[in-house]
C-alpha atoms as a PDB file:
ATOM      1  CA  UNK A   1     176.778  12.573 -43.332  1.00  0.00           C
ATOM      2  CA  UNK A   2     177.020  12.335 -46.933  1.00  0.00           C
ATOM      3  CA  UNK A   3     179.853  15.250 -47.139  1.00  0.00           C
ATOM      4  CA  UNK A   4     181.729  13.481 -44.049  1.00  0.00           C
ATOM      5  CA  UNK A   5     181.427  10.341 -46.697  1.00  0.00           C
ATOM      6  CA  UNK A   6     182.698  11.525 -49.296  1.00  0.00           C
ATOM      7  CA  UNK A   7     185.363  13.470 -46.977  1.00  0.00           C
ATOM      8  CA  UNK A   8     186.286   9.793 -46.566  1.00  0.00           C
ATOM      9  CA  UNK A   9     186.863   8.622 -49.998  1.00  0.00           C
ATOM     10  CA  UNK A  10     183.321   7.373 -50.686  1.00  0.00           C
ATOM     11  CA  UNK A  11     182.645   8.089 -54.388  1.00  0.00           C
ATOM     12  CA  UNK A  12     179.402   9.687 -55.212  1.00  0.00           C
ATOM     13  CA  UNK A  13     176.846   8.570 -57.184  1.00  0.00           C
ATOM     14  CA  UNK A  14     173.701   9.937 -58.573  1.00  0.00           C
ATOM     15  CA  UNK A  15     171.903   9.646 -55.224  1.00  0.00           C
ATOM     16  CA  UNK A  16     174.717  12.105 -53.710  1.00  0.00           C
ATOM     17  CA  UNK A  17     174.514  14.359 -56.326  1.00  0.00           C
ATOM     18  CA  UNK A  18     170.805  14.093 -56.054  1.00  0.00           C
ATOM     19  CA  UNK A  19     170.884  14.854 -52.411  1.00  0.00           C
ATOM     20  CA  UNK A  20     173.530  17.533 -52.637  1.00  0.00           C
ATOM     21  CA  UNK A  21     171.566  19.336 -55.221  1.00  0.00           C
ATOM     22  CA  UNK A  22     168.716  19.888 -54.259  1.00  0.00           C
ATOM     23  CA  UNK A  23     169.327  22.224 -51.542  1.00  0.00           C
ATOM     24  CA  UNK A  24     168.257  25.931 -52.565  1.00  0.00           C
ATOM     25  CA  UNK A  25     170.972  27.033 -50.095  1.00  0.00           C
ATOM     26  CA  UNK A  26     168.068  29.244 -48.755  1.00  0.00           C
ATOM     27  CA  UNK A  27     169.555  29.373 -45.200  1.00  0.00           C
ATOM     28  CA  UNK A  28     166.614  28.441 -42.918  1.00  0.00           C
ATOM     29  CA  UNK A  29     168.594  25.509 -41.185  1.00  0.00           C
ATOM     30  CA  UNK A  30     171.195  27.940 -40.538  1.00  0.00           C
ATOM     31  CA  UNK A  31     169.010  30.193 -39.148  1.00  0.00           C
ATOM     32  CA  UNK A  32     166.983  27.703 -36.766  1.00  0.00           C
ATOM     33  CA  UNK A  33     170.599  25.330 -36.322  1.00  0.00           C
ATOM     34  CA  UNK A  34     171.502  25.370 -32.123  1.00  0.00           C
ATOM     35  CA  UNK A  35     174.876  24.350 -33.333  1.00  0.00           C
ATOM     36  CA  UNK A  36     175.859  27.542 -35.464  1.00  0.00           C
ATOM     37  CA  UNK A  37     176.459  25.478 -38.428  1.00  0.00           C
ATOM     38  CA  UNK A  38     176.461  26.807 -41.922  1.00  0.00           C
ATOM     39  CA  UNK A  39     174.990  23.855 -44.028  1.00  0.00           C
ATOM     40  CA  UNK A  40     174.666  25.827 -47.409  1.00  0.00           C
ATOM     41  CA  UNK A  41     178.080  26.707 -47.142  1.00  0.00           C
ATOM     42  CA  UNK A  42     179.501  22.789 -46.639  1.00  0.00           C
ATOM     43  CA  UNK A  43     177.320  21.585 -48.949  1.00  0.00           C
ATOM     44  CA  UNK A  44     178.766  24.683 -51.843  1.00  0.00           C
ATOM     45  CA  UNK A  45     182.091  23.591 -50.954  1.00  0.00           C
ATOM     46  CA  UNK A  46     181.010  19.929 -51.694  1.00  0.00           C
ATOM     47  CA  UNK A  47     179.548  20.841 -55.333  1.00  0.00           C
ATOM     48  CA  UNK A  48     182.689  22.468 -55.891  1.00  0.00           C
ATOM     49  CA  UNK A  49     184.728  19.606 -54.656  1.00  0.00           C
ATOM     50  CA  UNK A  50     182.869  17.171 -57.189  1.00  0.00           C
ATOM     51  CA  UNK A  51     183.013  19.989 -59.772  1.00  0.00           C
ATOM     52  CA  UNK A  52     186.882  20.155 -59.610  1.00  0.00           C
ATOM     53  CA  UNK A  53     186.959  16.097 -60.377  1.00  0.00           C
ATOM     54  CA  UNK A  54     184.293  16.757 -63.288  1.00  0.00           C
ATOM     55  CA  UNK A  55     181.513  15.294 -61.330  1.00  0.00           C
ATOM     56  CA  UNK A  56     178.011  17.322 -61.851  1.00  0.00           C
ATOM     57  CA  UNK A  57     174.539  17.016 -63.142  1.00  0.00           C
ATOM     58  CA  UNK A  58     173.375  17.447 -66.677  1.00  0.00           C
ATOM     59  CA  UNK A  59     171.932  20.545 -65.431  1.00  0.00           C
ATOM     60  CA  UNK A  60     175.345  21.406 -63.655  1.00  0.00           C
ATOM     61  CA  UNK A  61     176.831  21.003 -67.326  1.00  0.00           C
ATOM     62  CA  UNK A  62     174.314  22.790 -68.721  1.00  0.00           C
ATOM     63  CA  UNK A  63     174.198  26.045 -66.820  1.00  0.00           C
ATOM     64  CA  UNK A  64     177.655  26.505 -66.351  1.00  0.00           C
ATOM     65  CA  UNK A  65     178.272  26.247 -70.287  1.00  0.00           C
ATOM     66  CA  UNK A  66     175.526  28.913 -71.128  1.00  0.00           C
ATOM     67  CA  UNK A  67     177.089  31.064 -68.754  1.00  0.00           C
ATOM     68  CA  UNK A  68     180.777  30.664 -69.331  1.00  0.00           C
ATOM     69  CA  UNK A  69     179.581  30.946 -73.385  1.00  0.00           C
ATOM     70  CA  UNK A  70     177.117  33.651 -73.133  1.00  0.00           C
ATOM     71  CA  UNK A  71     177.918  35.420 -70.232  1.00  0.00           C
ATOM     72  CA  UNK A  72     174.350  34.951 -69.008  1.00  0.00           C
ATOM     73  CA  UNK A  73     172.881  31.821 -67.227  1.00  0.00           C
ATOM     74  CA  UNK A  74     170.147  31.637 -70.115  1.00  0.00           C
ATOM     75  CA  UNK A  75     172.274  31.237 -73.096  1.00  0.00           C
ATOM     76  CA  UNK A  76     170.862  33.737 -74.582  1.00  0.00           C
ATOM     77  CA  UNK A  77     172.532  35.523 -77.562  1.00  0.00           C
ATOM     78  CA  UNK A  78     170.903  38.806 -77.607  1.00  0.00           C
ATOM     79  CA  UNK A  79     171.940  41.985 -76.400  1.00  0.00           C
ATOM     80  CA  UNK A  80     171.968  42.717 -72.685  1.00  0.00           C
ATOM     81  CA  UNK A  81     170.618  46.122 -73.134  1.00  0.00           C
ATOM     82  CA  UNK A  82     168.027  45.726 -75.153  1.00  0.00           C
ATOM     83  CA  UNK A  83     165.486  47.236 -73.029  1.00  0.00           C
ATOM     84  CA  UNK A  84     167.291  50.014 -72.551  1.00  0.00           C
ATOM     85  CA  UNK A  85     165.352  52.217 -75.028  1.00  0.00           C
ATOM     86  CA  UNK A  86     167.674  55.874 -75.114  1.00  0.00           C
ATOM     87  CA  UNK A  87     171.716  54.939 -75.083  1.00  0.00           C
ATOM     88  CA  UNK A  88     172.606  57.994 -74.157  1.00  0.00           C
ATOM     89  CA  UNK A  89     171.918  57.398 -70.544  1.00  0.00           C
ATOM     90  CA  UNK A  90     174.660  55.056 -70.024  1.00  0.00           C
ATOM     91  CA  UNK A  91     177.073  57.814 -68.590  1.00  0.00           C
ATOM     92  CA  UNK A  92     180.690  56.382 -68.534  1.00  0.00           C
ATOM     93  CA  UNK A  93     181.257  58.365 -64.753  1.00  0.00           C
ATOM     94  CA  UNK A  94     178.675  58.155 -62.088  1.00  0.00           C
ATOM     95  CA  UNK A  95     178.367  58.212 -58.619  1.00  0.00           C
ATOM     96  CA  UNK A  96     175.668  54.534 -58.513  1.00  0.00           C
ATOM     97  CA  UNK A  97     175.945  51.591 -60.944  1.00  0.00           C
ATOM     98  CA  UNK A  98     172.606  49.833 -61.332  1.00  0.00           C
ATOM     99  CA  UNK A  99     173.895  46.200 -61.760  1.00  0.00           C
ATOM    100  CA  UNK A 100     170.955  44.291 -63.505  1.00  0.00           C
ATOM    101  CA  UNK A 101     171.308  40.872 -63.509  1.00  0.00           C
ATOM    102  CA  UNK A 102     170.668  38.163 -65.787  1.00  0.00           C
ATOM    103  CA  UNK A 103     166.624  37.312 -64.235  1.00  0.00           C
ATOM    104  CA  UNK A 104     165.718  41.185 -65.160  1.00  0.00           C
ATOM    105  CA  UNK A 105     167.351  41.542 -68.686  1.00  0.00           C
ATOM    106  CA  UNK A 106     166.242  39.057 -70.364  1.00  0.00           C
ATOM    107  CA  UNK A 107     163.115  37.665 -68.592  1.00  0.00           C
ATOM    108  CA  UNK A 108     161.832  40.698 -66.760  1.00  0.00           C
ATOM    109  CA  UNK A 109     163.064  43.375 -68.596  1.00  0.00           C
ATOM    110  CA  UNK A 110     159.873  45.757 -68.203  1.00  0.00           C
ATOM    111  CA  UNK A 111     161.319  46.123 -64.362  1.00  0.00           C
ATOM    112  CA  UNK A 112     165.011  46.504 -65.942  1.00  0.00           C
ATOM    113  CA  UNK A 113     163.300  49.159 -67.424  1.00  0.00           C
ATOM    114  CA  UNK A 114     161.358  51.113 -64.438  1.00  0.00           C
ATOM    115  CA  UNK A 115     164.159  50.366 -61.654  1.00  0.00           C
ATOM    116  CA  UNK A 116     166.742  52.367 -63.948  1.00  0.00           C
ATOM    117  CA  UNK A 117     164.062  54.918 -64.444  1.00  0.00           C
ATOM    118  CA  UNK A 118     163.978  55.574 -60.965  1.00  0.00           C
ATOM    119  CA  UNK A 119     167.657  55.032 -60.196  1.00  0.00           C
ATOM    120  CA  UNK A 120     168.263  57.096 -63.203  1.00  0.00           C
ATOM    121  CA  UNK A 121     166.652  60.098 -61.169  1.00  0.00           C
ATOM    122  CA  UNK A 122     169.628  60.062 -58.797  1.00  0.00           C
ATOM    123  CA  UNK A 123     172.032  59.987 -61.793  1.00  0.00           C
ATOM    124  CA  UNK A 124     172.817  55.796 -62.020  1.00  0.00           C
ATOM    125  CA  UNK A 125     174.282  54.420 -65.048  1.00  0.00           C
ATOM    126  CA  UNK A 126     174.856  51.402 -66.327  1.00  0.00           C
ATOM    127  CA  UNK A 127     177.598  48.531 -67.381  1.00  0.00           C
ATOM    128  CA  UNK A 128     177.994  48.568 -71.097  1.00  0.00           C
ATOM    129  CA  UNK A 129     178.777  45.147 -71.035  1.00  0.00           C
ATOM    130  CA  UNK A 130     177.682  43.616 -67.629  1.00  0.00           C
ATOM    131  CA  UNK A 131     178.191  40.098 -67.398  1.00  0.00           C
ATOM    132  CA  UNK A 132     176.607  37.435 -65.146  1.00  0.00           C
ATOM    133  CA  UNK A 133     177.568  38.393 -61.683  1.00  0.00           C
ATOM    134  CA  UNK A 134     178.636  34.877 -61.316  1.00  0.00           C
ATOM    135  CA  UNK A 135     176.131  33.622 -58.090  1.00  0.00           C
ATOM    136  CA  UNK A 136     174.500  30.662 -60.478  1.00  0.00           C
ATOM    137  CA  UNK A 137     178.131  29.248 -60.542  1.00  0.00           C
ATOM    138  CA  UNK A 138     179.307  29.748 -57.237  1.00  0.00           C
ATOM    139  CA  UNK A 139     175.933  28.581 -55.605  1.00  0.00           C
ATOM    140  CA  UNK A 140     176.668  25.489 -57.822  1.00  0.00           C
ATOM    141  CA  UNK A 141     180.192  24.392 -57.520  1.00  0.00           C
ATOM    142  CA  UNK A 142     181.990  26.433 -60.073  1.00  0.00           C
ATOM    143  CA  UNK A 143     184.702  29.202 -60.229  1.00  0.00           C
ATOM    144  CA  UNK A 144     183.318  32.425 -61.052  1.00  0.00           C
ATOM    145  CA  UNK A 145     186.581  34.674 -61.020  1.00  0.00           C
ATOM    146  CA  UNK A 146     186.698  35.414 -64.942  1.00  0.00           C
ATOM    147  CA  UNK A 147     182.938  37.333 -64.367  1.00  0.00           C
ATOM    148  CA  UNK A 148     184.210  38.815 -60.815  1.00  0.00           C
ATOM    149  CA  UNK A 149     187.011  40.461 -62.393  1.00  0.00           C
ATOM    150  CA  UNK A 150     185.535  41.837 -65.656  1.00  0.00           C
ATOM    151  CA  UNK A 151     182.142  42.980 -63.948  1.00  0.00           C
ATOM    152  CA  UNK A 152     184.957  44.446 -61.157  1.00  0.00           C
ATOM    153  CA  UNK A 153     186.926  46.229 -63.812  1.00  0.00           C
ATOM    154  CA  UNK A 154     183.590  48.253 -65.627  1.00  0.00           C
ATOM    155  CA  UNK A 155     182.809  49.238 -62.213  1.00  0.00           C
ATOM    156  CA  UNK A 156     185.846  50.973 -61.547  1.00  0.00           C
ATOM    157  CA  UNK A 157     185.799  52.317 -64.696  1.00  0.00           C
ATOM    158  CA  UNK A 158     182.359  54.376 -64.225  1.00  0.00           C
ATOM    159  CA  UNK A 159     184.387  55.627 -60.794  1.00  0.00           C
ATOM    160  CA  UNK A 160     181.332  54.374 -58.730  1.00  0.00           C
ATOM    161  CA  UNK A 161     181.098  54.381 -54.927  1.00  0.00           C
ATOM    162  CA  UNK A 162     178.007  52.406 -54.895  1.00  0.00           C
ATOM    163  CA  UNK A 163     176.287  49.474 -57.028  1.00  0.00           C
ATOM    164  CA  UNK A 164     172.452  48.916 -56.377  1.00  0.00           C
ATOM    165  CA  UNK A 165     171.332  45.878 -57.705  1.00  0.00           C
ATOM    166  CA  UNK A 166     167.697  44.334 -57.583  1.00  0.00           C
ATOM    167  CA  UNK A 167     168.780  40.942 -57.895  1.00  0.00           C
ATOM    168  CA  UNK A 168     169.033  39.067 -54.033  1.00  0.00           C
ATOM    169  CA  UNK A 169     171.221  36.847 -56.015  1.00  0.00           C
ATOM    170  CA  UNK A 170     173.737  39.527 -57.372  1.00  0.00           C
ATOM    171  CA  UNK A 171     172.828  41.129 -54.289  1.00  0.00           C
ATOM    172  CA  UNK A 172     174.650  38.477 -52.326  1.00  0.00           C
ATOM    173  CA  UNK A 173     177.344  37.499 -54.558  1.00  0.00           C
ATOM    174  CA  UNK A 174     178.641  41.636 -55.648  1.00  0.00           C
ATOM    175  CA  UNK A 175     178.862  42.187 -51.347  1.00  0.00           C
ATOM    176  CA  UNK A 176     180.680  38.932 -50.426  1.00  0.00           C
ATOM    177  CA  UNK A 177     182.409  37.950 -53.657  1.00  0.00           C
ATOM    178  CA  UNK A 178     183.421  40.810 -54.730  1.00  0.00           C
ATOM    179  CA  UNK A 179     186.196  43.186 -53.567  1.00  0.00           C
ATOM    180  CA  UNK A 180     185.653  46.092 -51.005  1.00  0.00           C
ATOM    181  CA  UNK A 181     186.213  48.856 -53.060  1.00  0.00           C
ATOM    182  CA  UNK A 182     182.600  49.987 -53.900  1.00  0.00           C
ATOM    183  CA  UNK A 183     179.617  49.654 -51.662  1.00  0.00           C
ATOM    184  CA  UNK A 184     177.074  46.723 -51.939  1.00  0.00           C
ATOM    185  CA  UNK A 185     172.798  48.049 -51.575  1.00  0.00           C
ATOM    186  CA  UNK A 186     169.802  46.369 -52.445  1.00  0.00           C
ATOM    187  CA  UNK A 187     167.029  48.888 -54.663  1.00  0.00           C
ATOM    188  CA  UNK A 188     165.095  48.415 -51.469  1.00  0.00           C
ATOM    189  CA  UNK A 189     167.946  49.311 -49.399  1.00  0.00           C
ATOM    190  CA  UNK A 190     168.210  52.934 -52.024  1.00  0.00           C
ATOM    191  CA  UNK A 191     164.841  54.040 -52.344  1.00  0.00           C
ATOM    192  CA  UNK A 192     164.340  53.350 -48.277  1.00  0.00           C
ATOM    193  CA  UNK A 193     167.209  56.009 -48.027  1.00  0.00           C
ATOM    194  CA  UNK A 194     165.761  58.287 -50.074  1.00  0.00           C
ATOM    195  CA  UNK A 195     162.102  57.860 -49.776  1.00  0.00           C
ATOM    196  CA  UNK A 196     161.597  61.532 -49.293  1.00  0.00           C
ATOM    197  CA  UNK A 197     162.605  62.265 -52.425  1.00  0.00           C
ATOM    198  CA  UNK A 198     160.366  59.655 -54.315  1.00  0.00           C
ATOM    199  CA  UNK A 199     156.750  61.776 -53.180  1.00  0.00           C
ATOM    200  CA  UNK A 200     154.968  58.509 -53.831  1.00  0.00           C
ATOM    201  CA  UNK A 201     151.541  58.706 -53.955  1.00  0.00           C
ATOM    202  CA  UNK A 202     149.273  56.436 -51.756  1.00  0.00           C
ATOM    203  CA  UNK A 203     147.509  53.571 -53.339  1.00  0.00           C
ATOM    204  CA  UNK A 204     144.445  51.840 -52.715  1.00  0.00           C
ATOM    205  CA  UNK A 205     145.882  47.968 -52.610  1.00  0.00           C
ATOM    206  CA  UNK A 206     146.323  45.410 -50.137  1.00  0.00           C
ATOM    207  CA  UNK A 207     149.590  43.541 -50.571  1.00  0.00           C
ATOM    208  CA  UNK A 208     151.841  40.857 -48.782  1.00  0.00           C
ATOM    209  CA  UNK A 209     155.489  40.471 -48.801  1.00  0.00           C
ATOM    210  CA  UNK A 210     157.694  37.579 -49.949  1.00  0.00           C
ATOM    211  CA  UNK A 211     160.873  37.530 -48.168  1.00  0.00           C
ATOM    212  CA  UNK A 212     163.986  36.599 -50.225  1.00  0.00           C
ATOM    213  CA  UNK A 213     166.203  34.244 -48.441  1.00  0.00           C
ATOM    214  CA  UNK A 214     169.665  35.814 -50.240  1.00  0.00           C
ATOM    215  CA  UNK A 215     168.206  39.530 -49.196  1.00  0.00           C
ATOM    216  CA  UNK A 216     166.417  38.293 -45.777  1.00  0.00           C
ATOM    217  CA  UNK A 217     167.901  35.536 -44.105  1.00  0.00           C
ATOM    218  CA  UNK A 218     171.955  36.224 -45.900  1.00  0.00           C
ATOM    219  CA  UNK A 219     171.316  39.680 -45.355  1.00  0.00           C
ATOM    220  CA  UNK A 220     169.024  40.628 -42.829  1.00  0.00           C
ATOM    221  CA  UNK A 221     167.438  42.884 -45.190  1.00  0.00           C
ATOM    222  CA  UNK A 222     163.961  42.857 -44.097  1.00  0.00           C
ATOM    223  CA  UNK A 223     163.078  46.225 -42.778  1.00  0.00           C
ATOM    224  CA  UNK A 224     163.450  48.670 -45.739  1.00  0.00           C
ATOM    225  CA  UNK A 225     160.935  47.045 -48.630  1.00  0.00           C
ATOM    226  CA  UNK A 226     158.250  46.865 -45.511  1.00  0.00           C
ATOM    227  CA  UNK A 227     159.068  50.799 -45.196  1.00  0.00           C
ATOM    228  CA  UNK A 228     158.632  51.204 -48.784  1.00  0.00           C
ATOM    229  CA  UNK A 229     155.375  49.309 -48.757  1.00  0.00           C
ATOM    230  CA  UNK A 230     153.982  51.097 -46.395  1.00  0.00           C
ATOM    231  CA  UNK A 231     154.543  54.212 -47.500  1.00  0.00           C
ATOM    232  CA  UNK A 232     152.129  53.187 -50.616  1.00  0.00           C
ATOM    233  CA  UNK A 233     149.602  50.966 -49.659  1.00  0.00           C
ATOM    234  CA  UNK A 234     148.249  48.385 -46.798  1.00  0.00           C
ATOM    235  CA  UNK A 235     150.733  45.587 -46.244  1.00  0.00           C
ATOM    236  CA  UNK A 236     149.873  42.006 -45.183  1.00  0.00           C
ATOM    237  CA  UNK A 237     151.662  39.789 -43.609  1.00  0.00           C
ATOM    238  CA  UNK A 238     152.264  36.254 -44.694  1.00  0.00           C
ATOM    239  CA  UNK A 239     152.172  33.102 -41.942  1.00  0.00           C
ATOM    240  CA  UNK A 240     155.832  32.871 -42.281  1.00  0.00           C
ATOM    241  CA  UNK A 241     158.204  36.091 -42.665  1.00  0.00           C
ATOM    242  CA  UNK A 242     161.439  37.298 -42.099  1.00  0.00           C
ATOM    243  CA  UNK A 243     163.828  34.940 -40.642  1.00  0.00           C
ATOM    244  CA  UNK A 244     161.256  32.059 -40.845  1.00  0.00           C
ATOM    245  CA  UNK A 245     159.911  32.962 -44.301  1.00  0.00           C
ATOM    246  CA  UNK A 246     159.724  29.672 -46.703  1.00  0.00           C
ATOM    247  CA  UNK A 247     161.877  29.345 -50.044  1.00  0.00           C
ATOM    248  CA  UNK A 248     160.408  30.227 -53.190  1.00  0.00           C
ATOM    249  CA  UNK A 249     162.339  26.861 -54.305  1.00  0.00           C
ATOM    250  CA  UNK A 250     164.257  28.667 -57.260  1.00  0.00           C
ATOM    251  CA  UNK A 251     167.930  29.245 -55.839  1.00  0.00           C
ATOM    252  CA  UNK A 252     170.861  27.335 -55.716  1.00  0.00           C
ATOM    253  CA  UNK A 253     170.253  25.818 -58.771  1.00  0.00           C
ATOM    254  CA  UNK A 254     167.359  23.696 -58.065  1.00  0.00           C
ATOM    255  CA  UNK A 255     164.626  25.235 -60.580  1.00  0.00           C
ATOM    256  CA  UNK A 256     167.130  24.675 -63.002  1.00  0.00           C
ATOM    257  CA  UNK A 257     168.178  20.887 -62.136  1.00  0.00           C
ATOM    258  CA  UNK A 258     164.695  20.014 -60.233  1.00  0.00           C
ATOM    259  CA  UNK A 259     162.368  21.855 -61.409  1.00  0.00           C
ATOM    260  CA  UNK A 260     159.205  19.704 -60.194  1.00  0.00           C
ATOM    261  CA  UNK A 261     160.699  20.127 -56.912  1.00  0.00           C
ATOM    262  CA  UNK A 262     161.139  23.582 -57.040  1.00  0.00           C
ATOM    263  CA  UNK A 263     157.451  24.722 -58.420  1.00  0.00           C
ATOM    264  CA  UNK A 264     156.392  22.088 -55.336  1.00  0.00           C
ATOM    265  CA  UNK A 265     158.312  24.538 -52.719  1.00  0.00           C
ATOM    266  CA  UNK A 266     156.614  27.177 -54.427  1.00  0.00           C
ATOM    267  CA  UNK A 267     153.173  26.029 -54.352  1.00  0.00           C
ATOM    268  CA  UNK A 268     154.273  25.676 -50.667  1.00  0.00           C
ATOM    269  CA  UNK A 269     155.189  29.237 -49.803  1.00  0.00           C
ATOM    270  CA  UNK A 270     152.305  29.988 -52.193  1.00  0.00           C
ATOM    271  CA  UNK A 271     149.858  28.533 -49.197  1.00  0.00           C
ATOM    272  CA  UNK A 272     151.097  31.714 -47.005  1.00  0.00           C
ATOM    273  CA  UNK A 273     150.118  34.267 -48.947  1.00  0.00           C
ATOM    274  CA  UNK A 274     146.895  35.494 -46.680  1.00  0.00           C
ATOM    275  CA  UNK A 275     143.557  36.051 -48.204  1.00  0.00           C
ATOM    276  CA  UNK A 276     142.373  39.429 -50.001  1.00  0.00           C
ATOM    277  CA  UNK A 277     145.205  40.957 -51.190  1.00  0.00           C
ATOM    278  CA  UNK A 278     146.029  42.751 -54.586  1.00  0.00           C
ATOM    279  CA  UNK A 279     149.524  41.104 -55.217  1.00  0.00           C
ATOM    280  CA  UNK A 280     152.430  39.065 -53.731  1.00  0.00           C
ATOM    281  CA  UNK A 281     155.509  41.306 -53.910  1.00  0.00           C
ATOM    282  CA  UNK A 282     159.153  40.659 -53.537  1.00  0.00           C
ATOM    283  CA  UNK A 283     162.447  41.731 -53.838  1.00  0.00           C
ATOM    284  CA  UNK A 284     163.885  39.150 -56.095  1.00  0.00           C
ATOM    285  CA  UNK A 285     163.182  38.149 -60.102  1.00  0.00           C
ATOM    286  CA  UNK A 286     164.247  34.407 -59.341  1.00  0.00           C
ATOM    287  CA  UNK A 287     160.941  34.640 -56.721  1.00  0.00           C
ATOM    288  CA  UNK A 288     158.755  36.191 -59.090  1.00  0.00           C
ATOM    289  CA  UNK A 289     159.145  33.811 -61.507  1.00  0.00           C
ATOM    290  CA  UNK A 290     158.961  30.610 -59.409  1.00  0.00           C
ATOM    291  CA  UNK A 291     156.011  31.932 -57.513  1.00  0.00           C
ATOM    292  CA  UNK A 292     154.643  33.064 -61.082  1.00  0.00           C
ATOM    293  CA  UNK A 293     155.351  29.534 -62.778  1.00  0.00           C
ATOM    294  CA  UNK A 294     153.661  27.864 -59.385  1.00  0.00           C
ATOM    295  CA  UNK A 295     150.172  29.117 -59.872  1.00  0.00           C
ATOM    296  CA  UNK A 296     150.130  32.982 -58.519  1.00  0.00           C
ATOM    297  CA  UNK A 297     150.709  34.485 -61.985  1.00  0.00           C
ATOM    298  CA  UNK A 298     150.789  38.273 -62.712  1.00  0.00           C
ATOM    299  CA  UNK A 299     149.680  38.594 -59.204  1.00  0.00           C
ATOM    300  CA  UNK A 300     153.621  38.304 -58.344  1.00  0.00           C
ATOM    301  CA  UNK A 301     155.763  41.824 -58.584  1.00  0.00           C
ATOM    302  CA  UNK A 302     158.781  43.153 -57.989  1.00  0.00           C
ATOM    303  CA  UNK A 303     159.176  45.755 -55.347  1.00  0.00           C
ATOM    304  CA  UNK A 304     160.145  48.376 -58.180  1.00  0.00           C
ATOM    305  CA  UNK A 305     156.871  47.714 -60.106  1.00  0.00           C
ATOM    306  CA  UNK A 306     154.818  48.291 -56.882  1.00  0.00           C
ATOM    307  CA  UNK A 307     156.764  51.425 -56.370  1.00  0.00           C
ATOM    308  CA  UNK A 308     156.664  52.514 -59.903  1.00  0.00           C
ATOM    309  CA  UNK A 309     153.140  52.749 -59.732  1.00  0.00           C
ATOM    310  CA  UNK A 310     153.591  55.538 -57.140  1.00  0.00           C
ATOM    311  CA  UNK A 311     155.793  57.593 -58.835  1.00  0.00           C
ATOM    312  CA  UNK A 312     155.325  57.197 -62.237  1.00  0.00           C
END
């Protein structure tokens, strides 16, 4: 009602923006909607509608200028890379492109550092300059074409067929986004493939499983970090998973704009998490850190730390 308004000529104010904005875009209406409607996707286009006329959030404003300065969404001036400890494994030719994100090199980079360690196994390289992969923008009303096209043009250059990202985020953005000339796979997606050649080593933990809602419900990836899991330890279910799994509360720009709203759906999802296991994992950084920042701590990993400790 509030797009068909403004659809109308109604002008928004900072109740619309408030309402428009504080959707995570996580997808469960979609999912659950008799109709087959696609409400993240109408209420994207309306951001970008208000966007185009200069109407945003301070948060809006804020992000997009780190990003469009920096190249990251954190404004951060340092070097993408700096995890990466020995240079000379960024090979300019390779068959995979590990495509790290913004969440991973600058706020998690100690699982930068172990997913390219495994990837790295199957001869991945890197971007020497990767930029943001653009989703912060385009989940919040902006144009993300200059980061498209130079994050486009460093993939061709390495001659990769396939970019494997750990990011549901980039994850999303690099397979519908982005042109069709390389192929689009989550790190769950990769090491499910080629979990034979991983010889991970059983572990005595109980764990549960956080769905993503850019890798589960956008992608229907939901099969392959359960395999994975599995293969090292006792998994867990949470009440809600899959298709019905809650939102951490961190995309589509809310933790950034709302962010008392966002730790709230958090502490939400939080109260799913059944009793006596080890750790929450998940496929995302965004959900890590929301889920971290809402009261779970260290006992939130990524799928590639869980995994690391089996081969490693």
């Amino acid at each position: 009602m509030v797009i068909k308004g403004m659809s109308s000529g109604l002008q928004a104010d900072s109740n619309v923006l408030d309402s428009l904005n504080t959707c995570t875009t996580c997808g469960i209406c979609t999912e659950n909607c008799p109709a087959g409607v696609n409400p993240p996707e109408l209420i994207e286009r309306a951001r970008g509608g208000l966007v185009t006329r200069g109407i945003m959030t301070r948060s809006q404003a804020d992000q997009s200028r780190n990003i469009f300065e920096s190249g990251n969404t954190f404004g951060d001036p340092r070097d993408r890379l700096a995890w990466l400890q020995d240079r000379r494994l960024l090979k300019k030719k390779a068959e995979y492109v590990y495509f790290v994100g913004c969440m991973n090199s600058y706020r998690n980079p100690e699982t930068a550092a172990r997913t390219f360690a495994i990837l790295s196994r199957f001869g991945a390289t890197l971007l020497p300059a990767e930029q943001c992969c653009g989703s912060p923008l385009l989940r919040t009303g902006f144009d993300a074409a200059r980061f498209v096209d130079e994050n486009s043009r460093q993939i061709e250059e390495t001659e990769a067929k396939t970019v494997i990202t750990g990011c549901a985020g980039c994850y999303t953005t690099l397979k519908k986004n982005y042109a069709k000339q390389f192929e689009v796979v989550s790190v769950s997606e990769f090491l499910a493939e080629h979990i034979s050649e991983l010889a991970l080593k059983p572990l005595d933990l109980t764990v549960t499983y956080h769905d993503p809602c850019h890798l589960g419900r956008h992608n229907k990836i939901y099969e392959q970090p359960r395999l994975l899991i599995e293969a090292i330890c006792h998994l867990k279910e949470m009440k809600a998973t899959r298709k019905d799994a809650r939102c951490c509360g961190g995309g589509g720009g809310v933790r950034a704009g709302y962010r008392d709203l966002s730790l709230q759906m958090a502490r939400r999802r939080l109260q799913d998490v059944p009793e006596g296991v080890d750790y929450i994992i998940t496929s995302c950084p965004l959900c890590v850190r929301n889920l971290r920042d809402a009261g779970a701590g260290e006992k939130v990993i990524d799928l590639v730390d869980l995994v690391a400790k089996a081969v490693l």
